[in-house]
C-alpha atoms as a PDB file:
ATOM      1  CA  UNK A   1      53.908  77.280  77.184  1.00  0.00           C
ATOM      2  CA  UNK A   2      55.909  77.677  73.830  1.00  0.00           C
ATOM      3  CA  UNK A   3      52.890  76.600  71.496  1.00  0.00           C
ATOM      4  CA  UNK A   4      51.192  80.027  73.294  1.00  0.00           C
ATOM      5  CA  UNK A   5      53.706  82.290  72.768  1.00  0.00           C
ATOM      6  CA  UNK A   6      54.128  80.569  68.993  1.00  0.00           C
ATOM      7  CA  UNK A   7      50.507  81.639  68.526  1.00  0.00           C
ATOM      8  CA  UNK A   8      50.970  85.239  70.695  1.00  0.00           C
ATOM      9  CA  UNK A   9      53.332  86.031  68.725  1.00  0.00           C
ATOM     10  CA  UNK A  10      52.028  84.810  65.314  1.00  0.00           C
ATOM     11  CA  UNK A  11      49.214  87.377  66.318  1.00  0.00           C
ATOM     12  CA  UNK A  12      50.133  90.402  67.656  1.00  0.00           C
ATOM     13  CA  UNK A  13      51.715  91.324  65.084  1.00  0.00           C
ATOM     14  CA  UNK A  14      48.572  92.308  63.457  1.00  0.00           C
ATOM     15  CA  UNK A  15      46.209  92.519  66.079  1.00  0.00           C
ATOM     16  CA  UNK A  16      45.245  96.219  66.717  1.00  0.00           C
ATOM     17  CA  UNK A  17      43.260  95.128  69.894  1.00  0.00           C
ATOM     18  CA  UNK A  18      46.647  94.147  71.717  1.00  0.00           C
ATOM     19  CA  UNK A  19      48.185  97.525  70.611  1.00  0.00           C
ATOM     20  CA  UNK A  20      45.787  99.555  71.647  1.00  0.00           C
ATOM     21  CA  UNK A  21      45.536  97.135  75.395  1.00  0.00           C
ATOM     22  CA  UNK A  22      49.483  98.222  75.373  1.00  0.00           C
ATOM     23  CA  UNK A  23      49.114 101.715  74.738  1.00  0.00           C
ATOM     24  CA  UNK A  24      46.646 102.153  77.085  1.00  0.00           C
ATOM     25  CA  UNK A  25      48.300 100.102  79.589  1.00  0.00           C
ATOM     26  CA  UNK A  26      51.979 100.626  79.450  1.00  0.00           C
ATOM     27  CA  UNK A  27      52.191 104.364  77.781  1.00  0.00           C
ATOM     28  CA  UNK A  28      53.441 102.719  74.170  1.00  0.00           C
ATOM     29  CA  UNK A  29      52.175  99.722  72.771  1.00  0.00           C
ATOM     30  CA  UNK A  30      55.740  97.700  72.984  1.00  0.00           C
ATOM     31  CA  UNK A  31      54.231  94.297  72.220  1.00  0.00           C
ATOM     32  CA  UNK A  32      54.773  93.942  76.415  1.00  0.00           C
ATOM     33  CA  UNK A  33      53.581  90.256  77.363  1.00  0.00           C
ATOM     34  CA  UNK A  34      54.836  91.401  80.861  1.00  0.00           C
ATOM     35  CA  UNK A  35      54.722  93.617  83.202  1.00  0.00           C
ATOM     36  CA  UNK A  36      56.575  96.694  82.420  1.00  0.00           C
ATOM     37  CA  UNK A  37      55.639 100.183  81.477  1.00  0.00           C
ATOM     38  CA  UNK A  38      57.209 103.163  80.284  1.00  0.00           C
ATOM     39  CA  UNK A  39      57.687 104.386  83.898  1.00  0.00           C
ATOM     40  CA  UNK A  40      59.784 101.557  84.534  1.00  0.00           C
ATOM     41  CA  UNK A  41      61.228 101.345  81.525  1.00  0.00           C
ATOM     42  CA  UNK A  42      62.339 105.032  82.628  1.00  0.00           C
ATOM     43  CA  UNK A  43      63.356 104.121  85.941  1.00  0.00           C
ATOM     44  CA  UNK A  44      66.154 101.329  84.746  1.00  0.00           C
ATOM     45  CA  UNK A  45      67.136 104.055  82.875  1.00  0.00           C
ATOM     46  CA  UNK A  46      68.214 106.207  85.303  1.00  0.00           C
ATOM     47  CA  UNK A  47      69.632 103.328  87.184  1.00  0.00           C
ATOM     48  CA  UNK A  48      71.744 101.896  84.624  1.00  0.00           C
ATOM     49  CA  UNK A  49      72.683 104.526  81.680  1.00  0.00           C
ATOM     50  CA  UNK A  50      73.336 102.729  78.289  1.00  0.00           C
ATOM     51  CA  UNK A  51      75.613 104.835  76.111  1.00  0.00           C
ATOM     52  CA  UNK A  52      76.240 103.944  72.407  1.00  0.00           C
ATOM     53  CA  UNK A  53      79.408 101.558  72.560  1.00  0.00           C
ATOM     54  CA  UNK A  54      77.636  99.820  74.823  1.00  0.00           C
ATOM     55  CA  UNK A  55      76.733  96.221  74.341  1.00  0.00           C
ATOM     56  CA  UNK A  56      73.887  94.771  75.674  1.00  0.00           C
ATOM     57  CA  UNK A  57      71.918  91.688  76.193  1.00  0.00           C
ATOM     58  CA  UNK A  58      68.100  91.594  76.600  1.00  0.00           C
ATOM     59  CA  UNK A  59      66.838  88.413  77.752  1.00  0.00           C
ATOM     60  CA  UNK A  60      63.718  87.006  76.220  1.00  0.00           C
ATOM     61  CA  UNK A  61      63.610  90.018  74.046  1.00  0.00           C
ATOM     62  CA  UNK A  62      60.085  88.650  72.103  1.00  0.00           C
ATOM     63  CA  UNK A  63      59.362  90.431  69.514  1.00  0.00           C
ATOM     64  CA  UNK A  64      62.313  93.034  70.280  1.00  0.00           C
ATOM     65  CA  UNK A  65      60.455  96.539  70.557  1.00  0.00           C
ATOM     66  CA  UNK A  66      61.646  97.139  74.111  1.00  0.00           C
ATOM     67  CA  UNK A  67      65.070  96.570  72.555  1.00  0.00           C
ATOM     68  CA  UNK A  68      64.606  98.699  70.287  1.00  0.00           C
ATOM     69  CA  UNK A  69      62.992 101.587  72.034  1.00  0.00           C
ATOM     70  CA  UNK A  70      66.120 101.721  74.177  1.00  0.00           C
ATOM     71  CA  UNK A  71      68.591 100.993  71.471  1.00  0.00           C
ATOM     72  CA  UNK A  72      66.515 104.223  69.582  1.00  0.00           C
ATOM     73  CA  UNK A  73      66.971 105.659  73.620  1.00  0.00           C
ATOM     74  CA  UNK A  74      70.393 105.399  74.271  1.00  0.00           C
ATOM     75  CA  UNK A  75      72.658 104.342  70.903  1.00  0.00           C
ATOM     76  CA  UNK A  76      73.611 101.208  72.875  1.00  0.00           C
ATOM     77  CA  UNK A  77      74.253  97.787  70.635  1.00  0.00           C
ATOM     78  CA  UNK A  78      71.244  95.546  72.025  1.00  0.00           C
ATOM     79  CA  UNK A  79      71.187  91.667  71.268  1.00  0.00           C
ATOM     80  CA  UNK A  80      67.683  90.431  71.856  1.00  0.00           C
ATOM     81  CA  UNK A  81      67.758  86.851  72.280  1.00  0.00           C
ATOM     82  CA  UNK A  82      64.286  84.473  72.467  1.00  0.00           C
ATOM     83  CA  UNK A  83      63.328  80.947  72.389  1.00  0.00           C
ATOM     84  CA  UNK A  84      60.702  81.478  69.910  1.00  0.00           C
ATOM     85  CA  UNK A  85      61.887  82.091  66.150  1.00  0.00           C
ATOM     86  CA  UNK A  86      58.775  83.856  64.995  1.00  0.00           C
ATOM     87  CA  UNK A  87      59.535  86.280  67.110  1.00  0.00           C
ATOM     88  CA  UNK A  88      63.218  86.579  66.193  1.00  0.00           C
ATOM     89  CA  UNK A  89      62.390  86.689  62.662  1.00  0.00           C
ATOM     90  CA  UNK A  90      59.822  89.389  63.253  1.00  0.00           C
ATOM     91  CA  UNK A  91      62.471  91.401  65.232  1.00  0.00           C
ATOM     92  CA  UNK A  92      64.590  90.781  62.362  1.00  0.00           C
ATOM     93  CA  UNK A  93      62.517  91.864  59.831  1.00  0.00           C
ATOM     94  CA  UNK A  94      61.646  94.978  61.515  1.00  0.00           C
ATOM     95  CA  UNK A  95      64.774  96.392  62.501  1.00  0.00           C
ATOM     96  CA  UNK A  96      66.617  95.391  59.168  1.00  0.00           C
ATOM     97  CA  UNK A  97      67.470  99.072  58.945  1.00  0.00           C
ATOM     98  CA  UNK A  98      69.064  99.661  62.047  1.00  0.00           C
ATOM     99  CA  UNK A  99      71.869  96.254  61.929  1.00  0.00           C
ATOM    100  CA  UNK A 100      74.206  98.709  63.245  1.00  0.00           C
ATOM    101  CA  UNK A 101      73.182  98.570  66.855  1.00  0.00           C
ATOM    102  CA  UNK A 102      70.246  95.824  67.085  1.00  0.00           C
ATOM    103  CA  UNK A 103      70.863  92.212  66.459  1.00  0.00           C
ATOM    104  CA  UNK A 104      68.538  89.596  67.219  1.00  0.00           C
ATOM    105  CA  UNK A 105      69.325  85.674  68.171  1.00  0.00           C
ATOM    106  CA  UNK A 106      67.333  82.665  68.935  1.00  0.00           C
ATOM    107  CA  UNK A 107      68.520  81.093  72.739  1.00  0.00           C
ATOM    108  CA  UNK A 108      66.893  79.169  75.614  1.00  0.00           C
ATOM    109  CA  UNK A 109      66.922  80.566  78.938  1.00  0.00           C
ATOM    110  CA  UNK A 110      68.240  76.819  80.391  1.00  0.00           C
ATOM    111  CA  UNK A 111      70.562  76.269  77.729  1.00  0.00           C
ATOM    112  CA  UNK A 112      71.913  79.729  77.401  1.00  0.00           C
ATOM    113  CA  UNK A 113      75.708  79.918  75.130  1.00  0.00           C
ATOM    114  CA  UNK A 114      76.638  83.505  75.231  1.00  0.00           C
ATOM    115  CA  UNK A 115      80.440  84.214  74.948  1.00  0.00           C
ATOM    116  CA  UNK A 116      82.503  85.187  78.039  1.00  0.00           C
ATOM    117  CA  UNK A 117      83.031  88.615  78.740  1.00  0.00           C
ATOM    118  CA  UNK A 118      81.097  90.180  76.047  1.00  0.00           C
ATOM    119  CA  UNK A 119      78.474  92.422  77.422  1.00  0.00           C
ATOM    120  CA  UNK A 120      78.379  95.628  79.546  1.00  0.00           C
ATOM    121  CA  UNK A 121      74.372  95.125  80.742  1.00  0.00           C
ATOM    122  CA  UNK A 122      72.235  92.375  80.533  1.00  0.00           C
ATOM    123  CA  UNK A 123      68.383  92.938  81.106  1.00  0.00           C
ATOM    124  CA  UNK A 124      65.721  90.661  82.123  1.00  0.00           C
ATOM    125  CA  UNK A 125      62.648  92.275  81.934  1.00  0.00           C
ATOM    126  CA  UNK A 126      59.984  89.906  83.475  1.00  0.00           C
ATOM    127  CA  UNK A 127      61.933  86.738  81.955  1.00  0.00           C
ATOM    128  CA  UNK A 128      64.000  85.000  84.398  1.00  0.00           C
ATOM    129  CA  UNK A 129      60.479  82.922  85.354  1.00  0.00           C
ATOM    130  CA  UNK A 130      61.432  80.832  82.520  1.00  0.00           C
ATOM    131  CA  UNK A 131      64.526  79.409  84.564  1.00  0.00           C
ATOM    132  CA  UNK A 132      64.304  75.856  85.089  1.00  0.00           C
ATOM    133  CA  UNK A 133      67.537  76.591  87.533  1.00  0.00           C
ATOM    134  CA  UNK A 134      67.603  80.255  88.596  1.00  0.00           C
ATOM    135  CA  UNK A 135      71.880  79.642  90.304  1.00  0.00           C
ATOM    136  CA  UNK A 136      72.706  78.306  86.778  1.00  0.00           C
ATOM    137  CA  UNK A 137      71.374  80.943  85.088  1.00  0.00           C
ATOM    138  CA  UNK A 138      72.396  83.719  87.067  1.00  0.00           C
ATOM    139  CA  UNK A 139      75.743  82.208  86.636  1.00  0.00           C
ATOM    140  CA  UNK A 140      76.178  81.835  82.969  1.00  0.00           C
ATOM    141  CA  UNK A 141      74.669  85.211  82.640  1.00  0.00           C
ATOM    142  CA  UNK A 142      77.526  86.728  84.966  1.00  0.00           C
ATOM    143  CA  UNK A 143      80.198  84.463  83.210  1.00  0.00           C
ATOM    144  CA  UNK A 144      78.725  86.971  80.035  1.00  0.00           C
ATOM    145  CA  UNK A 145      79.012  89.936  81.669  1.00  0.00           C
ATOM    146  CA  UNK A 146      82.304  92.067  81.226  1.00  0.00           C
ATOM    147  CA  UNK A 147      84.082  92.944  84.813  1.00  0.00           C
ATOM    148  CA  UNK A 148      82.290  95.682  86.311  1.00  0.00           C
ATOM    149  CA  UNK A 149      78.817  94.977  84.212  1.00  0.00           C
ATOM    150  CA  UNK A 150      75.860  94.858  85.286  1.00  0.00           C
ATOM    151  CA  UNK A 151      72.425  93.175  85.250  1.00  0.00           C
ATOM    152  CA  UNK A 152      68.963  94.977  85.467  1.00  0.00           C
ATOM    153  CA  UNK A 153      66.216  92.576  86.478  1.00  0.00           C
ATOM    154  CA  UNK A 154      62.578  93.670  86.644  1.00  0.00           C
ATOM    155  CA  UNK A 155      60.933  90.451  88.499  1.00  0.00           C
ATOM    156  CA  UNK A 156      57.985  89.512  90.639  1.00  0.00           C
ATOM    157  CA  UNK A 157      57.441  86.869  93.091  1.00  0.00           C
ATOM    158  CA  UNK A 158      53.733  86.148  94.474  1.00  0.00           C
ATOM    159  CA  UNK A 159      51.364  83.623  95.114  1.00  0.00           C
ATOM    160  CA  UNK A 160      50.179  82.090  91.871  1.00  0.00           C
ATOM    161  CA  UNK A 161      45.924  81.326  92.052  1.00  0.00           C
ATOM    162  CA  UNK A 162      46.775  77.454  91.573  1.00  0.00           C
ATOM    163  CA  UNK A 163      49.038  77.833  94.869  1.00  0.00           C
ATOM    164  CA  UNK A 164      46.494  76.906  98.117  1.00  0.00           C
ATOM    165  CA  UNK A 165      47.404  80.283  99.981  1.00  0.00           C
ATOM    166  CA  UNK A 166      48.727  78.035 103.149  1.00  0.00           C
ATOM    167  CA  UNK A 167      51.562  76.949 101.129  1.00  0.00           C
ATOM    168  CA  UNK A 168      53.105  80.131  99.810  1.00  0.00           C
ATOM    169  CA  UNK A 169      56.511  80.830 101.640  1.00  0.00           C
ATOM    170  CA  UNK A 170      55.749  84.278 102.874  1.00  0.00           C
ATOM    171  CA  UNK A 171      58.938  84.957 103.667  1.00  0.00           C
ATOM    172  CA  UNK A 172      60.341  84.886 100.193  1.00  0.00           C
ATOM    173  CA  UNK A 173      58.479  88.219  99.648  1.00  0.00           C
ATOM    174  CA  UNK A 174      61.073  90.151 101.095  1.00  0.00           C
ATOM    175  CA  UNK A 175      63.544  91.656  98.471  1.00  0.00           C
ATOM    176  CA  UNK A 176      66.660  90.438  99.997  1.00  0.00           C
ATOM    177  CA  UNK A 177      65.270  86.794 100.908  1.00  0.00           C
ATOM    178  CA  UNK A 178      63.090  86.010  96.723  1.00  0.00           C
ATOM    179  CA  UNK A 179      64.575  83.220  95.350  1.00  0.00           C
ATOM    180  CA  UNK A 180      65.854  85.674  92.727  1.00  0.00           C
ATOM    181  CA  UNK A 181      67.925  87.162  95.193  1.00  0.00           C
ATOM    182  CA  UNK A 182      69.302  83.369  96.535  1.00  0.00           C
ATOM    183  CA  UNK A 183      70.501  83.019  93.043  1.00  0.00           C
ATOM    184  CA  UNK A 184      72.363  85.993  93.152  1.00  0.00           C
ATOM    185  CA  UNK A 185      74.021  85.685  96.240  1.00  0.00           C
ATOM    186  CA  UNK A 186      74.860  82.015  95.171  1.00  0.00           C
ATOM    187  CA  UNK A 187      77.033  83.606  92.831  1.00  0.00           C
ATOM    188  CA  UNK A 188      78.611  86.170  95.003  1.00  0.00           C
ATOM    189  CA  UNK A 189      76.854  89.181  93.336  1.00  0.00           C
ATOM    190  CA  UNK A 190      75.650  92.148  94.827  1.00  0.00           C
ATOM    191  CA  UNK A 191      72.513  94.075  94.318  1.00  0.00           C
ATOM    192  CA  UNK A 192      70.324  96.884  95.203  1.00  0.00           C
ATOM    193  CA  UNK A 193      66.240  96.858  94.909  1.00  0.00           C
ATOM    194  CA  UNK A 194      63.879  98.996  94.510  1.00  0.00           C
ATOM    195  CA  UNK A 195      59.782  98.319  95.548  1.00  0.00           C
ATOM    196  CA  UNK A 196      57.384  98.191  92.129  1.00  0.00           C
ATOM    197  CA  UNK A 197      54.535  95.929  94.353  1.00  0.00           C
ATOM    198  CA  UNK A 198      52.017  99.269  94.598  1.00  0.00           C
ATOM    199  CA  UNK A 199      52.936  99.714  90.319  1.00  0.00           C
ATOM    200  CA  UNK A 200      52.580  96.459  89.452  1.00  0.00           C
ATOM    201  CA  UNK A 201      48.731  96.851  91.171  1.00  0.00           C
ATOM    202  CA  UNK A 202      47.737  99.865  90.092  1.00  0.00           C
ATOM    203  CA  UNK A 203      48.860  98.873  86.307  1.00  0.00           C
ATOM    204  CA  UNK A 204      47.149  95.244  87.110  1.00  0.00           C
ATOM    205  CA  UNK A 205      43.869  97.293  87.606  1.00  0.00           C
ATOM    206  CA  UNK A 206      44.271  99.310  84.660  1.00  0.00           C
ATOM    207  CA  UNK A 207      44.682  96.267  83.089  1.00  0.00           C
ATOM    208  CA  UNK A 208      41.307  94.685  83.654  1.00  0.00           C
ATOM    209  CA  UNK A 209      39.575  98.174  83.020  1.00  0.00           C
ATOM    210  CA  UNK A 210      41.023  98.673  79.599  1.00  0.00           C
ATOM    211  CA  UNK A 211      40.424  95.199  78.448  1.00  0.00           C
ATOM    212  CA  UNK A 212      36.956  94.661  79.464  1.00  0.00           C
ATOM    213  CA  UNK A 213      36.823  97.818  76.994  1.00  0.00           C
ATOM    214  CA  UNK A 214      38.505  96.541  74.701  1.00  0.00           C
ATOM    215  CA  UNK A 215      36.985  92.694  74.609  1.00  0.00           C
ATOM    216  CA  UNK A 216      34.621  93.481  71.581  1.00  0.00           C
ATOM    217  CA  UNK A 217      37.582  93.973  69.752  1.00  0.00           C
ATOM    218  CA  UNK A 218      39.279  90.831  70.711  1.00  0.00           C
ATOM    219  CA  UNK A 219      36.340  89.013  69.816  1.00  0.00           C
ATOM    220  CA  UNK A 220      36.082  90.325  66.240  1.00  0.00           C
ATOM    221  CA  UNK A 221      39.648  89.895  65.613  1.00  0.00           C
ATOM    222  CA  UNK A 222      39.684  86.118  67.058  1.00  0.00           C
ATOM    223  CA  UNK A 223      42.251  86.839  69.315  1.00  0.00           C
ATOM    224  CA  UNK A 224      40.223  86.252  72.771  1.00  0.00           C
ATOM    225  CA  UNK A 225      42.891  83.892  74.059  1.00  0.00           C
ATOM    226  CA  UNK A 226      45.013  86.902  74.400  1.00  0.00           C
ATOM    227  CA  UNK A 227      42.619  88.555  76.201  1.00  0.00           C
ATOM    228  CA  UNK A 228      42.064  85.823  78.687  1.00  0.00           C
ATOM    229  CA  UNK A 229      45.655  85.610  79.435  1.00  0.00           C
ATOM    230  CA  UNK A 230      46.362  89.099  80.125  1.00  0.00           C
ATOM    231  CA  UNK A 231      43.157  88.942  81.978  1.00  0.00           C
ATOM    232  CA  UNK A 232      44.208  85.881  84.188  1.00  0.00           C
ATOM    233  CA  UNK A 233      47.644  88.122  84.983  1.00  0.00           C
ATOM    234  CA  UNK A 234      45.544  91.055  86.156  1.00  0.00           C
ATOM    235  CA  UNK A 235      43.342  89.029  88.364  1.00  0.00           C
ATOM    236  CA  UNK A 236      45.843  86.885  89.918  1.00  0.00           C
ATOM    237  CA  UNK A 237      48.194  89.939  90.680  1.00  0.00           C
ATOM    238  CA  UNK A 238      45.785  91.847  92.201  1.00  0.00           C
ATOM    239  CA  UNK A 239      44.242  89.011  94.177  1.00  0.00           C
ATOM    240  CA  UNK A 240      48.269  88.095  95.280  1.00  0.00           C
ATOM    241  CA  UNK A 241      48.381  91.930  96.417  1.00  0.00           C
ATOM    242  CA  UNK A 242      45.497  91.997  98.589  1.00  0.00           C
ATOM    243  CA  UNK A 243      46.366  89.127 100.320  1.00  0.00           C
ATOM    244  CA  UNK A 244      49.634  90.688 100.944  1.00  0.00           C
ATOM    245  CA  UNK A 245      51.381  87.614  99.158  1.00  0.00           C
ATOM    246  CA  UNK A 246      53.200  89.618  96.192  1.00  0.00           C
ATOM    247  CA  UNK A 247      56.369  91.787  95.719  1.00  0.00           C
ATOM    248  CA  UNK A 248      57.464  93.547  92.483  1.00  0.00           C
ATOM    249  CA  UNK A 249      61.270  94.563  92.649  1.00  0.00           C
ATOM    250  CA  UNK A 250      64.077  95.511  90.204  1.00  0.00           C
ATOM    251  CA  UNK A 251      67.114  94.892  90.608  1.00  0.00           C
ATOM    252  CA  UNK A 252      70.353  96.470  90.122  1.00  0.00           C
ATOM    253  CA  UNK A 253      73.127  93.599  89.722  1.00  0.00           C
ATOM    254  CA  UNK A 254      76.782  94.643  89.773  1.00  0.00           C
ATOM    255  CA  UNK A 255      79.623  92.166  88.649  1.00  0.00           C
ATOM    256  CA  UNK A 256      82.937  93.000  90.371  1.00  0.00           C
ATOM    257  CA  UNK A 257      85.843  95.024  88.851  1.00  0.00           C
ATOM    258  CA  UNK A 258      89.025  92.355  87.861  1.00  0.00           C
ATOM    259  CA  UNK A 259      90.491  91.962  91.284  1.00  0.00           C
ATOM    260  CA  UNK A 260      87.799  92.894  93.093  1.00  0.00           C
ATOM    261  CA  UNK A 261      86.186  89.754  94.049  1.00  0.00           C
END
């Protein structure tokens, strides 16, 4: 897995095929790897303002464009932290201008070391997959939250096509009962969800329109293992949602006030 985002990274940087797949795609071409467009960029937010003062922490940030586009957005500080360096140095390198409210750090997921009490919103957008340990996680992530923060978390939860259909736990569709949400109850935090399964289909179908279009251009560029992943994504999602054997959700996390609990 990290010798393909090494070389995803390493490429998209100059590959006008993937930019143009994004913009078509997502509304802005945002370097996405996942599954989030502009209208759900839009939606968190609405959920969860970010006001400059603000410090924020965006989990598996890439390249850092989404981090930026809000940071631009809102004023907010955003930390993007990845476990790839390429793309830390690239986010680096890009936002050199704009220190003042974008900083960029290289971090695993399972081996996260984030300061107590530091951050007013953390955001995982489409990242928390990488999770050996989805309790731990969700628990030094709250231990990183200020009192009162809160966590946006754009995730999906669906049959993968290696998965023999018979042994997908159905019930762990629901948004309440994803292991996501077992995590996060775990840790005695409370959430509120809101259904993306119908989004995440439609933009899975858009998807395998606009890179069948695009394919010549993959091919010229050598860059055709990038279009076989996102192709593989598309398939599998909309095969998942047809079976009825995938959810989209975000969630809206809130850590208690001091005294609270």
């Amino acid at each position: 897995m990290k010798t393909f985002y090494n070389d995803f990274y390493a490429a998209v940087g100059h590959s006008r095929a993937h930019a143009l797949f994004c913009e078509r795609v997502f509304g802005k071409d945002l370097s996405q790897h996942g599954f989030t467009d502009l209208d759900q960029l839009e939606l968190l937010l609405q959920i969860i303002p970010m006001v400059p003062g603000q410090r924020v922490l965006d989990l598996g940030c890439g390249i850092g464009r989404i981090a930026e586009y809000l940071s631009d957005r809102t004023g907010a500080y955003i930390t993007g932290l990845d476990y790839i360096p390429e793309a830390i140095n690239q986010a680096r390198m890009r936002t050199i201008g704009k220190s003042d409210r974008l900083s960029f750090l290289v971090g695993d997921i399972n081996h996260l070391e984030l300061p107590n009490r530091t951050f007013d919103v953390l955001l995982s957008i489409d990242t928390i997959y990488f999770s050996e340990d989805y309790g731990s996680t969700i628990r030094n992530l709250k231990a990183a939250l200020k009192p009162g923060g809160r966590m946006g978390i754009f995730y999906s939860n669906g049959r993968e096509p290696w998965v023999p259909t018979a042994e997908f736990k159905k019930d762990t569709l629901a948004a309440e009962k994803t292991p996501l949400a077992d995590a996060l109850k775990a840790n005695r935090l409370t959430f509120q969800t809101w259904d993306l399964t119908s989004q995440d289909y439609a933009l899975a179908q858009r998807r395998k329109k606009v890179l069948e279009e695009l394919k010549p251009q993959f091919e010229k560029e050598g860059t055709m293992f990038i279009y076989e992943n996102r192709l593989g994504d598309a398939e599998g999602i909309s095969q998942a949602v047809e079976e009825g054997l995938h959810a989209r959700y975000f969630y809206d996390v809130k850590v208690a006030e001091v005294g609270a609990e």
